[in-house]
Protein backbone atom coordinates (compact mmCIF):
# COMPACT_ATOMS: atom_id res chain seq x y z
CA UNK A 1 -49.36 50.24 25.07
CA UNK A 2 -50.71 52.71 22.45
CA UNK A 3 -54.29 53.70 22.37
CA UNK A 4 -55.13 51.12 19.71
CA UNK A 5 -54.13 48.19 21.88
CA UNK A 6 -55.42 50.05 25.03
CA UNK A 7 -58.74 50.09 23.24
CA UNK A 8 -58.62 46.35 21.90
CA UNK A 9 -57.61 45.49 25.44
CA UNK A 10 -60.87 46.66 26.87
CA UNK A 11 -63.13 46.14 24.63
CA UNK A 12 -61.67 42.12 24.84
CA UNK A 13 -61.81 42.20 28.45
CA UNK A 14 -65.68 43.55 28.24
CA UNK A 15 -66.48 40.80 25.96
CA UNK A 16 -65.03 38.41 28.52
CA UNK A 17 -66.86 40.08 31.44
CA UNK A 18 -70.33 39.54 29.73
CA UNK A 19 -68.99 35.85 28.02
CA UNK A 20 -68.58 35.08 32.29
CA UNK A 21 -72.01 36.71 32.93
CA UNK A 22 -73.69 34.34 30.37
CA UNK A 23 -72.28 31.35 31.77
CA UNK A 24 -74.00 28.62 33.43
CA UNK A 25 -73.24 28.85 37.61
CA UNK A 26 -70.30 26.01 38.14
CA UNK A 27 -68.78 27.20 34.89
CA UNK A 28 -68.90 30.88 36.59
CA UNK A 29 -68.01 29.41 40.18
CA UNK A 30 -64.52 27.47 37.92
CA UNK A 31 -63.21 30.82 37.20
CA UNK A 32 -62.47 32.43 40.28
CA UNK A 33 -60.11 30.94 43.47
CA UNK A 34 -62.04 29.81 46.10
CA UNK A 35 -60.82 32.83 48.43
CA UNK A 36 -62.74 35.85 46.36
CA UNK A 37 -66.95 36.20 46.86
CA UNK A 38 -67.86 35.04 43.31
CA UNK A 39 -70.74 36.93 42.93
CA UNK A 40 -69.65 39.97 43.22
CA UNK A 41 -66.10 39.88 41.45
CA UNK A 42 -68.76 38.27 38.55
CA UNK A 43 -70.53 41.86 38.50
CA UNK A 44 -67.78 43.99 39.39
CA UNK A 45 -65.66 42.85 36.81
CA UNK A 46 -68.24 43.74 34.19
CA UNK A 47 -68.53 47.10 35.26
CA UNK A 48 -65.02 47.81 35.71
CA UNK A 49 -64.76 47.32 31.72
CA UNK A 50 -68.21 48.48 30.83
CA UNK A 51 -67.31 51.96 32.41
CA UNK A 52 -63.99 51.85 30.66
CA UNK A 53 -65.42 50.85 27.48
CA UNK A 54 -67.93 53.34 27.53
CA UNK A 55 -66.34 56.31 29.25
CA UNK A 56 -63.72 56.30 26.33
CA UNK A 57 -65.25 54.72 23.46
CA UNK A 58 -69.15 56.05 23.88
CA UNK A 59 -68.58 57.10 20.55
CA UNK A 60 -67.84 54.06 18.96
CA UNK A 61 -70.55 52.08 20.07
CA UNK A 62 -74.01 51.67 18.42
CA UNK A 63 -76.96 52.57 20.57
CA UNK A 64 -77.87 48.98 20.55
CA UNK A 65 -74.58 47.53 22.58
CA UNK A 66 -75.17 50.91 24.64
CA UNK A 67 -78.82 50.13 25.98
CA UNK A 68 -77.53 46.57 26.40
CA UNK A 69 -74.99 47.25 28.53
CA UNK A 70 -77.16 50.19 30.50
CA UNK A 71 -79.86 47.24 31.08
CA UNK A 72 -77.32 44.85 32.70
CA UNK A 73 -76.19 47.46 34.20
CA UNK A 74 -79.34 48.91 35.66
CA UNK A 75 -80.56 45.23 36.36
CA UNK A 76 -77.39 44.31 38.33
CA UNK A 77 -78.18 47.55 40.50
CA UNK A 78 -81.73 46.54 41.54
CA UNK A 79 -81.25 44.38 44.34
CA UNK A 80 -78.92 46.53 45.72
CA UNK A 81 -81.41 49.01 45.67
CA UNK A 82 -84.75 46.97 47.46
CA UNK A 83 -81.68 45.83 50.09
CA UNK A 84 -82.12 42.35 49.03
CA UNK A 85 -78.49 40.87 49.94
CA UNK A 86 -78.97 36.97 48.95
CA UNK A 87 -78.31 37.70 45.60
CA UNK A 88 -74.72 38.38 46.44
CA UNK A 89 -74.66 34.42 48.11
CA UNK A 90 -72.87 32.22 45.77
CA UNK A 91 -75.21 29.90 45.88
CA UNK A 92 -77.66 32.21 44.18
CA UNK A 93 -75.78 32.10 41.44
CA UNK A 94 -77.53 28.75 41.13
CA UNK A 95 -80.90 29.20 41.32
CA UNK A 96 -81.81 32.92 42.34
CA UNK A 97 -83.80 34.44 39.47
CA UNK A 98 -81.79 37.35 39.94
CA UNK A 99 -78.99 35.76 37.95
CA UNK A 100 -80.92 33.99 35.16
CA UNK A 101 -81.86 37.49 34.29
CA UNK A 102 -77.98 38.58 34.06
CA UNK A 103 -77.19 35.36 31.89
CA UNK A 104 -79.84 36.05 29.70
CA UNK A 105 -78.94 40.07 29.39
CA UNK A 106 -76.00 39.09 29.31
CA UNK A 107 -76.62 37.15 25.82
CA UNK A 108 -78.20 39.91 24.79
CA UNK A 109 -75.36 42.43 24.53
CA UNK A 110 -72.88 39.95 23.42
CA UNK A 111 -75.23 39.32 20.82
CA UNK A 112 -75.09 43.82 20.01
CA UNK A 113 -71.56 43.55 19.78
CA UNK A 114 -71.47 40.21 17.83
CA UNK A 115 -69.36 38.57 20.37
CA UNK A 116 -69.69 34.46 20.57
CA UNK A 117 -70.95 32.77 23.58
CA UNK A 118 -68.24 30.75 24.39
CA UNK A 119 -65.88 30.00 27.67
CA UNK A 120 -63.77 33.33 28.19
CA UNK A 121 -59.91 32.48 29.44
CA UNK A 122 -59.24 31.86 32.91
CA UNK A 123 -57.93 35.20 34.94
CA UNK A 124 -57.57 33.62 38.25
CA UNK A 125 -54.02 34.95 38.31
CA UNK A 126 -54.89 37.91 38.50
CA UNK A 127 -56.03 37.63 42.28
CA UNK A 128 -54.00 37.75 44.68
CA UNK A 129 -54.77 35.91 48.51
CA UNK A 130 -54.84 38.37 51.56
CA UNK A 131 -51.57 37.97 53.59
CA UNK A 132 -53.07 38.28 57.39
């Protein structure tokens, strides 16, 4: 993979992470196999590719779609930091106001980047069911 496609690569799979983000909660909770915590693969896939995107291509990215994705960002760490674990439930993802917030920063930087809100593809394959 040359740097090019490296870069398209995660700059798509960003746009996916936050596409997921801004998704309603059964469309979120249809992604994932039932064996993973939903929740948090939801935020920890976006910041897997926000750090990529932005540790290599700070650069290339207006202010806007960087304060976007510093918000989410900063917003996803809160509860973490006030110890308040029921966010992380999946059934939060439902009705915790914790996670309308995320959908609708989530908007937001898809929006900065002028990304559609749409259904992102399926990764499911990509996990991989402990063997104990």
């Amino acid at each position: 993979m040359n740097e090019q496609q490296r870069k398209q690569w995660i700059f798509l799979r960003l746009k996916h992470s936050l596409q997921v983000l801004a998704l309603p909660a059964a469309a979120q909770v249809s992604l994932f196999p039932d064996f993973v915590l939903k929740a948090d693969e939801l935020v920890l896939n976006f910041d897997h590719w926000r750090h990529c995107a932005v540790e290599n291509y700070h650069s290339e990215m207006t202010a806007a779609q960087l304060d976007s994705l510093a918000t989410l960002d900063a917003h996803i760490g809160g509860p973490n930091s006030v110890g308040d674990e029921t966010v992380w439930e999946e059934s939060a993802l439902y009705s915790h106001p914790f996670w309308e917030e995320i959908r609708r920063l989530s908007v937001h930087a898809l929006k900065a980047f002028r990304w559609s809100q749409e259904m992102p593809p399926d990764y499911r394959h990509e996990y991989v069911p402990s063997q104990r």
